[in-house]
PDB file of N, CA and C in Angstrom:
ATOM      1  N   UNK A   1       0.829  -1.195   0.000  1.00  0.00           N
ATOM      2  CA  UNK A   1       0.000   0.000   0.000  1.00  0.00           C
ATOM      3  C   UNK A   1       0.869   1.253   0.000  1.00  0.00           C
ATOM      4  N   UNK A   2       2.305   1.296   0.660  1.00  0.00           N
ATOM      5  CA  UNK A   2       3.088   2.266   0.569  1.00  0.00           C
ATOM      6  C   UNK A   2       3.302   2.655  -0.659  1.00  0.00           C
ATOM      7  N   UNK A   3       3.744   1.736  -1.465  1.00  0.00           N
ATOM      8  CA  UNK A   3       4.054   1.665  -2.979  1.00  0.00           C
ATOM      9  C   UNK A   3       3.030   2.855  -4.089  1.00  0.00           C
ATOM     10  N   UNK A   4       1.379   2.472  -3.472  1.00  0.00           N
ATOM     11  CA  UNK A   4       0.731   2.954  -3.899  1.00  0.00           C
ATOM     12  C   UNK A   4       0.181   4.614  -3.682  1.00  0.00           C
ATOM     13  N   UNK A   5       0.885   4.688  -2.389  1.00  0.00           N
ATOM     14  CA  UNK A   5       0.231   6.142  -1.829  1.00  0.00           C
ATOM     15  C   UNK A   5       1.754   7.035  -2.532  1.00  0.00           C
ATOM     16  N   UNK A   6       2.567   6.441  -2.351  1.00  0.00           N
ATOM     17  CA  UNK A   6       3.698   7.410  -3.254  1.00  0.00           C
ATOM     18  C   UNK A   6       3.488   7.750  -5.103  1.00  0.00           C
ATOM     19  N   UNK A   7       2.919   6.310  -5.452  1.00  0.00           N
ATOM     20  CA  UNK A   7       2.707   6.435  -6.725  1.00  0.00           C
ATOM     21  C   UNK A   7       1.231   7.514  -7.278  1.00  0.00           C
ATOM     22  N   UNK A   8       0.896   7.460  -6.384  1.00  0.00           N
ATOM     23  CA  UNK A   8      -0.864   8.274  -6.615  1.00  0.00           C
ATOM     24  C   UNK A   8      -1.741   8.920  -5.500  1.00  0.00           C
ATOM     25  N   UNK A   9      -1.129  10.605  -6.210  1.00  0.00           N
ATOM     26  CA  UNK A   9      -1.834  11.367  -5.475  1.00  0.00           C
ATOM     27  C   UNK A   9      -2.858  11.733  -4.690  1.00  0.00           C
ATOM     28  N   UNK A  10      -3.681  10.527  -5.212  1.00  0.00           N
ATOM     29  CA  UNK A  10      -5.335  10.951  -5.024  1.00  0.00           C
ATOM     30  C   UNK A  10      -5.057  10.039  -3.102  1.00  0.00           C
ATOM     31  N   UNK A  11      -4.201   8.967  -3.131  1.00  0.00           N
ATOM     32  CA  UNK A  11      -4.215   8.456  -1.843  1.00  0.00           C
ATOM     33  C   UNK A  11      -3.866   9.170  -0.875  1.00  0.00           C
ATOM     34  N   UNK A  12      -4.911   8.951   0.559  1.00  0.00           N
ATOM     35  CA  UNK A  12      -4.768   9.796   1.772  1.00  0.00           C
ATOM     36  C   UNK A  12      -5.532  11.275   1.624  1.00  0.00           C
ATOM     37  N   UNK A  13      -6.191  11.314   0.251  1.00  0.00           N
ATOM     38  CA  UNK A  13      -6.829  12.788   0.408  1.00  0.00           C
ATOM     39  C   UNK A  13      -8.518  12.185   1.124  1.00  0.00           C
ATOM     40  N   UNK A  14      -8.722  13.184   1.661  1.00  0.00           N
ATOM     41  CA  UNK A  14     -10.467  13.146   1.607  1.00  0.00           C
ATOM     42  C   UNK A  14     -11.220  13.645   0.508  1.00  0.00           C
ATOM     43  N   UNK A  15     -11.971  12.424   0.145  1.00  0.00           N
ATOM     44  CA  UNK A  15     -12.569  12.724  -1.179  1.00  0.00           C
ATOM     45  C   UNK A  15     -14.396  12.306  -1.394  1.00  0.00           C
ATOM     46  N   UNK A  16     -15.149  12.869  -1.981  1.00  0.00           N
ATOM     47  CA  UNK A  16     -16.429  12.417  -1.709  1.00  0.00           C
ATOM     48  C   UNK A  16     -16.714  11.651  -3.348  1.00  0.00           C
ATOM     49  N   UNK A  17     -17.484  10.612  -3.392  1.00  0.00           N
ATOM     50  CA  UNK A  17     -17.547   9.519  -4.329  1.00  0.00           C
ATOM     51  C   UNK A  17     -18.872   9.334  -4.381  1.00  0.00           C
ATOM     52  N   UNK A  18     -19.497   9.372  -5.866  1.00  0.00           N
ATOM     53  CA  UNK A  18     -20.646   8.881  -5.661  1.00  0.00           C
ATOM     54  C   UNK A  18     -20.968   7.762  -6.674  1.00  0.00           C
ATOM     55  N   UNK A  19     -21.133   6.756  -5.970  1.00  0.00           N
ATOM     56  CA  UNK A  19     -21.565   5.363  -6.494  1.00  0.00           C
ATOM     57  C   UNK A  19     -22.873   5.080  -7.379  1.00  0.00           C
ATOM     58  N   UNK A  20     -22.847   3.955  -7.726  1.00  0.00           N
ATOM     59  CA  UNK A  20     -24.399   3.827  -9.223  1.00  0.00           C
ATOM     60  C   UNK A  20     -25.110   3.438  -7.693  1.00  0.00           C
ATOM     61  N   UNK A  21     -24.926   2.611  -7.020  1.00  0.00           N
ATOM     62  CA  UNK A  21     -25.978   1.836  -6.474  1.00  0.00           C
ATOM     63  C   UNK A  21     -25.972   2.049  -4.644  1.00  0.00           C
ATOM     64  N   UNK A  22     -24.436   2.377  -4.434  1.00  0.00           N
ATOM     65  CA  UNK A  22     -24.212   2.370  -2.809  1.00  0.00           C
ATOM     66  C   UNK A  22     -24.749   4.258  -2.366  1.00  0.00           C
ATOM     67  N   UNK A  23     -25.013   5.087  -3.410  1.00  0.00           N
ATOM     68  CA  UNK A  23     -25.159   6.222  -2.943  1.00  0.00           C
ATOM     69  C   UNK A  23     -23.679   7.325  -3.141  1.00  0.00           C
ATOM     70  N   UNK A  24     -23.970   8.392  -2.248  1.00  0.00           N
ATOM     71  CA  UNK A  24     -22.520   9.096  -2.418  1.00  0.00           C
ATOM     72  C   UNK A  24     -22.301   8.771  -0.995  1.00  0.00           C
ATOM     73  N   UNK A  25     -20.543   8.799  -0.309  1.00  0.00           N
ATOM     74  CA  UNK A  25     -19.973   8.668   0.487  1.00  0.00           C
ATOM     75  C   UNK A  25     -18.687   9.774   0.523  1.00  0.00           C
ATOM     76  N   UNK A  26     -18.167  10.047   1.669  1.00  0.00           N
ATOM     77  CA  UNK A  26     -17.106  10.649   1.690  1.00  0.00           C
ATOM     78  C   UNK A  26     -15.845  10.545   3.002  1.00  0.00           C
ATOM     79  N   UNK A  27     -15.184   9.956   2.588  1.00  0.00           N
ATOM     80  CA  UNK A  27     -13.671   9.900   3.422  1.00  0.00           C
ATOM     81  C   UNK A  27     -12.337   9.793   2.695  1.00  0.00           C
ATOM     82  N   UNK A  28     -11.464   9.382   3.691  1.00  0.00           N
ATOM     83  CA  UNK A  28      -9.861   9.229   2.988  1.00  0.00           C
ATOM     84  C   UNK A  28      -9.939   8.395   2.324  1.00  0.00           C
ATOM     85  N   UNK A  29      -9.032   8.370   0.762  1.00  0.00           N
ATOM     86  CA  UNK A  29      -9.399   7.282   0.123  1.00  0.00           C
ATOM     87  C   UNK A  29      -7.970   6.681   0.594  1.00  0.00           C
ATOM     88  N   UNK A  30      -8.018   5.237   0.595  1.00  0.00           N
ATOM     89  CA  UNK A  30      -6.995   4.219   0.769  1.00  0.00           C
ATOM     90  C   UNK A  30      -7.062   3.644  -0.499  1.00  0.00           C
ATOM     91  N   UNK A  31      -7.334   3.273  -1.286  1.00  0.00           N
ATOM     92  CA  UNK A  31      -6.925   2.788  -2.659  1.00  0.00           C
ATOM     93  C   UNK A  31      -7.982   2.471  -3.840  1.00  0.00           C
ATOM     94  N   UNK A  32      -7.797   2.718  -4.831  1.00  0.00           N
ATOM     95  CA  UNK A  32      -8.871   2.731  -5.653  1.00  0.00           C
ATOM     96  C   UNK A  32      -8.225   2.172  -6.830  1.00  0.00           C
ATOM     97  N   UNK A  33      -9.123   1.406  -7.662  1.00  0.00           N
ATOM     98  CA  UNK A  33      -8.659   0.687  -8.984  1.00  0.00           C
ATOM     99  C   UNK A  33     -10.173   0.958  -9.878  1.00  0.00           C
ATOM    100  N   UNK A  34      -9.758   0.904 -11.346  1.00  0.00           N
ATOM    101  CA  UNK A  34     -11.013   1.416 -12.508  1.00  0.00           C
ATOM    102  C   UNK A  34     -12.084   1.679 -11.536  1.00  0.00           C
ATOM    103  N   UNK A  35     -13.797   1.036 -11.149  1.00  0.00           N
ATOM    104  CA  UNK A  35     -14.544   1.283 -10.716  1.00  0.00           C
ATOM    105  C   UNK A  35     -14.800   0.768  -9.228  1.00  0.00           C
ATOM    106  N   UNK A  36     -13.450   0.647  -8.211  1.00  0.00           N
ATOM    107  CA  UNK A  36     -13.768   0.215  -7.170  1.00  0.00           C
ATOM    108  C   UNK A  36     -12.808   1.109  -6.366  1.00  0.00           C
ATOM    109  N   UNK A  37     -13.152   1.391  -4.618  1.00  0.00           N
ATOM    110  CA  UNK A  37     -12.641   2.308  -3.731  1.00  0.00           C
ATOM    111  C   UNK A  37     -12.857   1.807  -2.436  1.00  0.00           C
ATOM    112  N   UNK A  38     -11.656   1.833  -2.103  1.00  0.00           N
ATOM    113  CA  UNK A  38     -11.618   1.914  -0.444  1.00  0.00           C
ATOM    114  C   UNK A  38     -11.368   2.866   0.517  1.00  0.00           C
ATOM    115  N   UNK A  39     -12.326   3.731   0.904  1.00  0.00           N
ATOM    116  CA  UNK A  39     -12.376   4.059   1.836  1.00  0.00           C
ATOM    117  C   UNK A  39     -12.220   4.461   3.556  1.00  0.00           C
ATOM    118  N   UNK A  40     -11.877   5.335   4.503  1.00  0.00           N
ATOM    119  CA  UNK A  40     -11.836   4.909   5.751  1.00  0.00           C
ATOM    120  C   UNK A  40     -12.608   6.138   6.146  1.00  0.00           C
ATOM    121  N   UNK A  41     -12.954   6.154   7.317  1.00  0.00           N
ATOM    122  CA  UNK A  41     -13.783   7.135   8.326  1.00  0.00           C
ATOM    123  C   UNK A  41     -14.642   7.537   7.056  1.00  0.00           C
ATOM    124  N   UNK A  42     -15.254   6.893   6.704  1.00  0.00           N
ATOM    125  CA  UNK A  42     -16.435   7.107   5.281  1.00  0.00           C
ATOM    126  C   UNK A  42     -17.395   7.811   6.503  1.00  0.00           C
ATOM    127  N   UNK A  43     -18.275   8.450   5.890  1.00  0.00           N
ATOM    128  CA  UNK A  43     -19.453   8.944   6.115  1.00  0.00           C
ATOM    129  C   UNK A  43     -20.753   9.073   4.861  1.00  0.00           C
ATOM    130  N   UNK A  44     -21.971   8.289   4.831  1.00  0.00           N
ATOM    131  CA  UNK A  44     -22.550   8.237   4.041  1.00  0.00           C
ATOM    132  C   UNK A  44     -23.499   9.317   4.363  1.00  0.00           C
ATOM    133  N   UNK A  45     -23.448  10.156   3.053  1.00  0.00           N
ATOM    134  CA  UNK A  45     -24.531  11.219   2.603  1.00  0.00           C
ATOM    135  C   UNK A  45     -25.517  10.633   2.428  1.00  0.00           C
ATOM    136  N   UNK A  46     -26.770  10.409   3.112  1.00  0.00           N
ATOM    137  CA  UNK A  46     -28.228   9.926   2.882  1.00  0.00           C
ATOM    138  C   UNK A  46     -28.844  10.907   2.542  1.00  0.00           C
ATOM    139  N   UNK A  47     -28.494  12.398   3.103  1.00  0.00           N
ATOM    140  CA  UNK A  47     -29.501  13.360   2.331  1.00  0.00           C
ATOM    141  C   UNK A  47     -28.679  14.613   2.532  1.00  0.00           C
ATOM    142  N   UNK A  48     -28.041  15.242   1.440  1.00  0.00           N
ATOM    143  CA  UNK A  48     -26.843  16.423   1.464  1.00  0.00           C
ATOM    144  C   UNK A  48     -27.877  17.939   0.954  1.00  0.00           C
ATOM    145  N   UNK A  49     -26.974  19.212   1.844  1.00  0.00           N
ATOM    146  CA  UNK A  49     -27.519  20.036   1.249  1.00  0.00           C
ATOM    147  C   UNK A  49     -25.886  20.738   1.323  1.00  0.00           C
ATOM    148  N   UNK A  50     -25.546  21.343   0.427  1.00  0.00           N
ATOM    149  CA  UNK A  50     -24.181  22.400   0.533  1.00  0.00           C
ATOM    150  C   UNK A  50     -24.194  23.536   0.894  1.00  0.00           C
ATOM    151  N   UNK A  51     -23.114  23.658   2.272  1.00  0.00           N
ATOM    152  CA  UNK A  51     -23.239  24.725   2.657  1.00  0.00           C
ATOM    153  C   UNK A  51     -22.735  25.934   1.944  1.00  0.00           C
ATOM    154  N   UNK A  52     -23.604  26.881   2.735  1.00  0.00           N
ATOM    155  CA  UNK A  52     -23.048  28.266   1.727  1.00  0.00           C
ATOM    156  C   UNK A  52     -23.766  28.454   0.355  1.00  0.00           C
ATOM    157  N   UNK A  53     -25.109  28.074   0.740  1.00  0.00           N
ATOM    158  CA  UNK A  53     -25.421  28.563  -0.675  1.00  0.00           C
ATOM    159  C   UNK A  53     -24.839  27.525  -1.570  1.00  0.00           C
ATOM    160  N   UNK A  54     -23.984  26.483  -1.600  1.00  0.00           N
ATOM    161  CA  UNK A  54     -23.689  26.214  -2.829  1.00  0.00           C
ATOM    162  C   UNK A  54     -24.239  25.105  -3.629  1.00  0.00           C
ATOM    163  N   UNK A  55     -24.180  24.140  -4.923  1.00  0.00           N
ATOM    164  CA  UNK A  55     -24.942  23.651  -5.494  1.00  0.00           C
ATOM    165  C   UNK A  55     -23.991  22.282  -6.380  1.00  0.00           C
ATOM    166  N   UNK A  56     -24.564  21.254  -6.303  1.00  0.00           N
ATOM    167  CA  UNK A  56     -24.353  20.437  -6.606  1.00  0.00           C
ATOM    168  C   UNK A  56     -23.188  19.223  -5.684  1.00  0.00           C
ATOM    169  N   UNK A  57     -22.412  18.275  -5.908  1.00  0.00           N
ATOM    170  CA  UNK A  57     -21.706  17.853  -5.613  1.00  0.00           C
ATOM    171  C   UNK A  57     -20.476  18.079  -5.644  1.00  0.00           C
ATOM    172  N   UNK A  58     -20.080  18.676  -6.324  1.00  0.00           N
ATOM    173  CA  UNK A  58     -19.034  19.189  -6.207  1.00  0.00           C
ATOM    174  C   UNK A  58     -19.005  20.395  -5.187  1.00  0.00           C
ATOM    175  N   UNK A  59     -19.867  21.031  -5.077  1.00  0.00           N
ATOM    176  CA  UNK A  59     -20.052  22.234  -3.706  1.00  0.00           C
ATOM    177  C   UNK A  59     -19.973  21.468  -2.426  1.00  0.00           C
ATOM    178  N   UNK A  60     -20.505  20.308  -2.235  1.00  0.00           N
ATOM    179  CA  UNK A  60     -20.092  19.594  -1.276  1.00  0.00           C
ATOM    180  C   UNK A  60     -18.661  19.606  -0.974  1.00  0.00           C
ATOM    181  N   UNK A  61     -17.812  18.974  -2.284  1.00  0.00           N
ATOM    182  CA  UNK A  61     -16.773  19.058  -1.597  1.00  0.00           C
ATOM    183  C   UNK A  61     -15.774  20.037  -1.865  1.00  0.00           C
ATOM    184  N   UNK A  62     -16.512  20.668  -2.355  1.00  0.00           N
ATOM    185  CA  UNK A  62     -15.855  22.688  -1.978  1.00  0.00           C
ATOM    186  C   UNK A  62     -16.173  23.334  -0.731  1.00  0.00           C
ATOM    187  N   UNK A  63     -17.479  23.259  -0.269  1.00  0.00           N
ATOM    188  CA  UNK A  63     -17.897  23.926   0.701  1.00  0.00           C
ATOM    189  C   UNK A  63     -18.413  22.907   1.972  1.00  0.00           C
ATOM    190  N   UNK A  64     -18.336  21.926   1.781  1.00  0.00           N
ATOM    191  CA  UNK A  64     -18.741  20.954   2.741  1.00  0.00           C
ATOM    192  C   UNK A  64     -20.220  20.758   2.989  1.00  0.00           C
ATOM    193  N   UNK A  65     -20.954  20.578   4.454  1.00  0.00           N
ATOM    194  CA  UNK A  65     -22.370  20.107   4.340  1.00  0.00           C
ATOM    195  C   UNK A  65     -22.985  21.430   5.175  1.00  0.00           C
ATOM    196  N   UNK A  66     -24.511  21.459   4.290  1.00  0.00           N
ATOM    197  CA  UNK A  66     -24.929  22.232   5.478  1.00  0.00           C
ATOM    198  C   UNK A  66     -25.678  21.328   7.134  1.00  0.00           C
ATOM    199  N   UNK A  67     -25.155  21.558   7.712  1.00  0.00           N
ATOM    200  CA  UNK A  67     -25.732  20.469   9.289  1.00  0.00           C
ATOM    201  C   UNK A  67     -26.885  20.778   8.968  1.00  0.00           C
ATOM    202  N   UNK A  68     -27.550  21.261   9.468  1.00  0.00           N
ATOM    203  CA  UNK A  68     -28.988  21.553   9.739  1.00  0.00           C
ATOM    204  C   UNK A  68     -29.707  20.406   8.549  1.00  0.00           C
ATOM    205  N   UNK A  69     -29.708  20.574   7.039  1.00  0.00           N
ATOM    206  CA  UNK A  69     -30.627  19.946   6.583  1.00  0.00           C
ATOM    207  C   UNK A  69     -29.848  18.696   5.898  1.00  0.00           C
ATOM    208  N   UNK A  70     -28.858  18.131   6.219  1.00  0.00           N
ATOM    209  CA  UNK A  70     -28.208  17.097   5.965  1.00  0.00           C
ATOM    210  C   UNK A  70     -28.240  15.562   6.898  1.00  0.00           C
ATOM    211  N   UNK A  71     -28.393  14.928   6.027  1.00  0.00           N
ATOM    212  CA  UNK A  71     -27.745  13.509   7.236  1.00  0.00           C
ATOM    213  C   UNK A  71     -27.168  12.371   6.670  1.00  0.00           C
ATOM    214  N   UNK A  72     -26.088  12.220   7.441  1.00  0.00           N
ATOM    215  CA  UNK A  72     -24.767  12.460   7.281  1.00  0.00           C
ATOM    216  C   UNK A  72     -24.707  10.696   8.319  1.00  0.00           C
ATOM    217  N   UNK A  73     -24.044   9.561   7.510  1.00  0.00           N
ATOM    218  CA  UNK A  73     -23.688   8.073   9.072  1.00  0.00           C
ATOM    219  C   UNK A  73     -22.929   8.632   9.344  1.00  0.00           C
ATOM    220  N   UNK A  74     -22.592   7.551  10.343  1.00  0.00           N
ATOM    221  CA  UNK A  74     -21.273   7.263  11.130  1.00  0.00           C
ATOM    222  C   UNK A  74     -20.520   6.930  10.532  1.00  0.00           C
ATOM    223  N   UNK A  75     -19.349   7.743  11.021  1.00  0.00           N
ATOM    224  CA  UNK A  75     -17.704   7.057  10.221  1.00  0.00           C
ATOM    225  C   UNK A  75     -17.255   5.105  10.691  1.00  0.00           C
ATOM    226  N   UNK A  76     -17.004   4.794   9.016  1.00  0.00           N
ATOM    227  CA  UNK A  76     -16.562   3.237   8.966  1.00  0.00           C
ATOM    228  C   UNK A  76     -15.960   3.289   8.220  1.00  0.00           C
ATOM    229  N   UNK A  77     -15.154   2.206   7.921  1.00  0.00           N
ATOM    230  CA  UNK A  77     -14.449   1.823   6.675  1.00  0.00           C
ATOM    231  C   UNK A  77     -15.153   0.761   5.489  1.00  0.00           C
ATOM    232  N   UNK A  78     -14.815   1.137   3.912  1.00  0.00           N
ATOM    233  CA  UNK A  78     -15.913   0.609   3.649  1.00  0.00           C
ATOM    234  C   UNK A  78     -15.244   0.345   1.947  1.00  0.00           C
ATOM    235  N   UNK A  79     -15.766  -0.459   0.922  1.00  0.00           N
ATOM    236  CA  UNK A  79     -15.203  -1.184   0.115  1.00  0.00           C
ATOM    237  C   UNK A  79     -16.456  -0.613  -0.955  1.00  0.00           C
ATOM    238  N   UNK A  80     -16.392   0.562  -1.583  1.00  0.00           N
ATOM    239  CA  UNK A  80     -17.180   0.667  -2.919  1.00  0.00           C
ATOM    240  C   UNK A  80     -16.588   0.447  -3.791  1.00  0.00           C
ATOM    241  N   UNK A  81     -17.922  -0.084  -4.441  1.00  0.00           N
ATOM    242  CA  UNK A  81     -17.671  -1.072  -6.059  1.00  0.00           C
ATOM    243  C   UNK A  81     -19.021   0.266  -6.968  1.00  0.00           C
ATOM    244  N   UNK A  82     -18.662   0.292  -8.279  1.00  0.00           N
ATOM    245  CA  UNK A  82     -19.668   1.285  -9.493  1.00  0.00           C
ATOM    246  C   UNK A  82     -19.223   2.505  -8.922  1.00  0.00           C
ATOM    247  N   UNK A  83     -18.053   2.793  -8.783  1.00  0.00           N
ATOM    248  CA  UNK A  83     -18.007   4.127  -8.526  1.00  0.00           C
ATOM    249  C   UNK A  83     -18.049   5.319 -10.079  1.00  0.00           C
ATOM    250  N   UNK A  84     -18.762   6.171  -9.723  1.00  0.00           N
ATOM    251  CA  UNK A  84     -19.210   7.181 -11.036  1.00  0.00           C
ATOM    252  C   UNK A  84     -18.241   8.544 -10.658  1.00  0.00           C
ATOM    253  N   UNK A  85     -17.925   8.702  -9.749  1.00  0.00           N
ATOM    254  CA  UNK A  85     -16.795   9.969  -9.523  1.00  0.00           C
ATOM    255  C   UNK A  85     -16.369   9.857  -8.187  1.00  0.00           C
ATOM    256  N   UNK A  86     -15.204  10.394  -7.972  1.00  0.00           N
ATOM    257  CA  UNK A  86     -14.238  10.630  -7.088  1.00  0.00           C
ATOM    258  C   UNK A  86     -13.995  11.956  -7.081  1.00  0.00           C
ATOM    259  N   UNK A  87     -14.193  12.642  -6.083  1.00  0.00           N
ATOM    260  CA  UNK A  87     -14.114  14.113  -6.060  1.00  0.00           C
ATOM    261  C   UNK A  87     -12.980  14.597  -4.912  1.00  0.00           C
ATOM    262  N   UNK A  88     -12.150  15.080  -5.186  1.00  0.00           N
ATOM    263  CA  UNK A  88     -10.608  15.665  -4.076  1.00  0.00           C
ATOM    264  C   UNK A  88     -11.742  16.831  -3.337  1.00  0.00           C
ATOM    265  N   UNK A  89     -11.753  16.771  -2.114  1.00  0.00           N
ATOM    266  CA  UNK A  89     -11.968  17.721  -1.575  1.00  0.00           C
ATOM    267  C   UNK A  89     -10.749  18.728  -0.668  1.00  0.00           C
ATOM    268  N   UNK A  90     -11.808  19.958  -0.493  1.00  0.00           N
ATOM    269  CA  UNK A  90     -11.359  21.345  -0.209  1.00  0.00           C
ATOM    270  C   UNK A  90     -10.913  20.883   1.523  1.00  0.00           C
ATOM    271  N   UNK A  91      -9.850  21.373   1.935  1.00  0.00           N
ATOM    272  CA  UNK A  91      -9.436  20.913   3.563  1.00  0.00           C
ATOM    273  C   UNK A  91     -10.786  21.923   4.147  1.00  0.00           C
ATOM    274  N   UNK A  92     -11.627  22.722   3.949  1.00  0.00           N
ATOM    275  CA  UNK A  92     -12.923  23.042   4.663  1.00  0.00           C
ATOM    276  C   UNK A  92     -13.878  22.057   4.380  1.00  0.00           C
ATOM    277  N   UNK A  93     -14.173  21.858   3.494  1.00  0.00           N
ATOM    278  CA  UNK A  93     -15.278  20.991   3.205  1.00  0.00           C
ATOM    279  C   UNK A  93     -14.799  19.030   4.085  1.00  0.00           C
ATOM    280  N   UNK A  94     -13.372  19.271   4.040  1.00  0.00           N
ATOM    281  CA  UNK A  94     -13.188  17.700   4.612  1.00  0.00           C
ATOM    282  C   UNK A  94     -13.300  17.890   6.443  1.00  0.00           C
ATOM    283  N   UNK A  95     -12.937  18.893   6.694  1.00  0.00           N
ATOM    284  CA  UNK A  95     -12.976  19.076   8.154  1.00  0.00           C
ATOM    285  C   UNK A  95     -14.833  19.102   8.326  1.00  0.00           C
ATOM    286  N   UNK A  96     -15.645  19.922   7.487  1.00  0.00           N
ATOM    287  CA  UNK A  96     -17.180  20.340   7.657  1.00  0.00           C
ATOM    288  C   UNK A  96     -17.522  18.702   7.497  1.00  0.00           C
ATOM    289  N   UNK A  97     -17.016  17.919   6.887  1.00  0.00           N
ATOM    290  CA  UNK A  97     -18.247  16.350   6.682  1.00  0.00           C
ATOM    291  C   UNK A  97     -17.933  15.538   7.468  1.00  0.00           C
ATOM    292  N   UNK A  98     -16.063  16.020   8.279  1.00  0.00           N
ATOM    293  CA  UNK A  98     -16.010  14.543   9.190  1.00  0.00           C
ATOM    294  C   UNK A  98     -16.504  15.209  10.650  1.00  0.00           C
ATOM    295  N   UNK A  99     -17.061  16.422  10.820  1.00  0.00           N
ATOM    296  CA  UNK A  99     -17.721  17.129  12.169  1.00  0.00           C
ATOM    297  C   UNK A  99     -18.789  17.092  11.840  1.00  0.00           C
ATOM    298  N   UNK A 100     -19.622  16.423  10.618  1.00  0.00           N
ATOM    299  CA  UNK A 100     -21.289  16.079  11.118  1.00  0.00           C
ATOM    300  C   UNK A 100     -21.537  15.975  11.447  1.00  0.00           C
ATOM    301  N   UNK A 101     -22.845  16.025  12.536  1.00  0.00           N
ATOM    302  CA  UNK A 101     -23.362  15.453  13.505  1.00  0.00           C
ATOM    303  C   UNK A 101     -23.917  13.675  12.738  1.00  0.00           C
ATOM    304  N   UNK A 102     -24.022  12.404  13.236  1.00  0.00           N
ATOM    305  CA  UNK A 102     -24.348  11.374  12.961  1.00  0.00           C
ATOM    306  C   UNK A 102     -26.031  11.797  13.223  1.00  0.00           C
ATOM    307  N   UNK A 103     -26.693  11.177  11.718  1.00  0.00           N
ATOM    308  CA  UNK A 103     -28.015  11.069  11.552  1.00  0.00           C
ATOM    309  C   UNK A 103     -28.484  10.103  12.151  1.00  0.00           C
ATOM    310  N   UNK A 104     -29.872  10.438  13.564  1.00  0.00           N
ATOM    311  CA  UNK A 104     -30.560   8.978  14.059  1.00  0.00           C
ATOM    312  C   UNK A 104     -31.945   9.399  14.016  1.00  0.00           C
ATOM    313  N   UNK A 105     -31.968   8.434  13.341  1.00  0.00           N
ATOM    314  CA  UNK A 105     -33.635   8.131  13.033  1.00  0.00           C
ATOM    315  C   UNK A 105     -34.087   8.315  14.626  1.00  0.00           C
ATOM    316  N   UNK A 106     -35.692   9.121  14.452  1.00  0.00           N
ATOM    317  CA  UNK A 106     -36.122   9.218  15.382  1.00  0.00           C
ATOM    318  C   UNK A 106     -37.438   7.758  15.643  1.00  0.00           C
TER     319      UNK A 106
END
C-alpha cells in the first residue's frame, strides 16, 4: 500500500464519491482501482444540502455540508464497487463532513 500512496496522489486525500448503487460517500481514500474504492472514516450522505449557498456535488466538496438539513452516518471503513466519480476535496469541506453530527432516526 506504501508503494501505492507514493505512486498516486489521489491516496490519503479526503474525497467524496458517488456510487451507481451504494449512494454518495465521503472519506480518505486508501486505494482505488477502474470502478472500485476503499475508503476509511467514510461517512454516508443519505440526504446532502451544501453549505453556503452552494450547489451540486461538487459544492459539497468545496464547501462541505450544510448540518442543519443534511444527514450524514457514522464514520466506517468501507469497500465501494460502481463508482461514477471521485471528487478531491477542499481541507474546509473535509474538516465540515467529518464534524457532522451522525443522523438517528427518530
Amino acid at each position: 500500500m506504501a508503494d501505492q500512496a507514493s505512486a498516486d496522489p489521489w491516496i490519503g486525500k479526503f474525497v467524496v464519491v458517488r456510487t451507481r448503487d451504494a449512494g454518495v460517500h465521503a472519506g480518505i481514500l486508501k486505494s482505488h482501482s477502474d470502478r472500485q474504492c476503499e475508503l476509511t472514516q467514510s461517512r454516508r450522505l443519505w440526504y446532502w444540502k451544501v453549505a453556503d449557498n452552494g450547489a451540486f456535488l461538487s459544492g459539497v466538496a468545496t464547501n462541505g455540508l450544510d448540518h442543519k438539513q443534511s444527514k450524514v452516518g457514522a464514520p466506517i471503513d468501507i469497500l465501494l464497487t460502481e463508482n461514477c466519480e471521485i471528487i478531491a476535496c477542499s481541507e474546509k469541506a473535509a474538516e465540515n463532513i467529518a464534524a457532522a453530527p451522525t443522523y438517528e432516526p427518530r
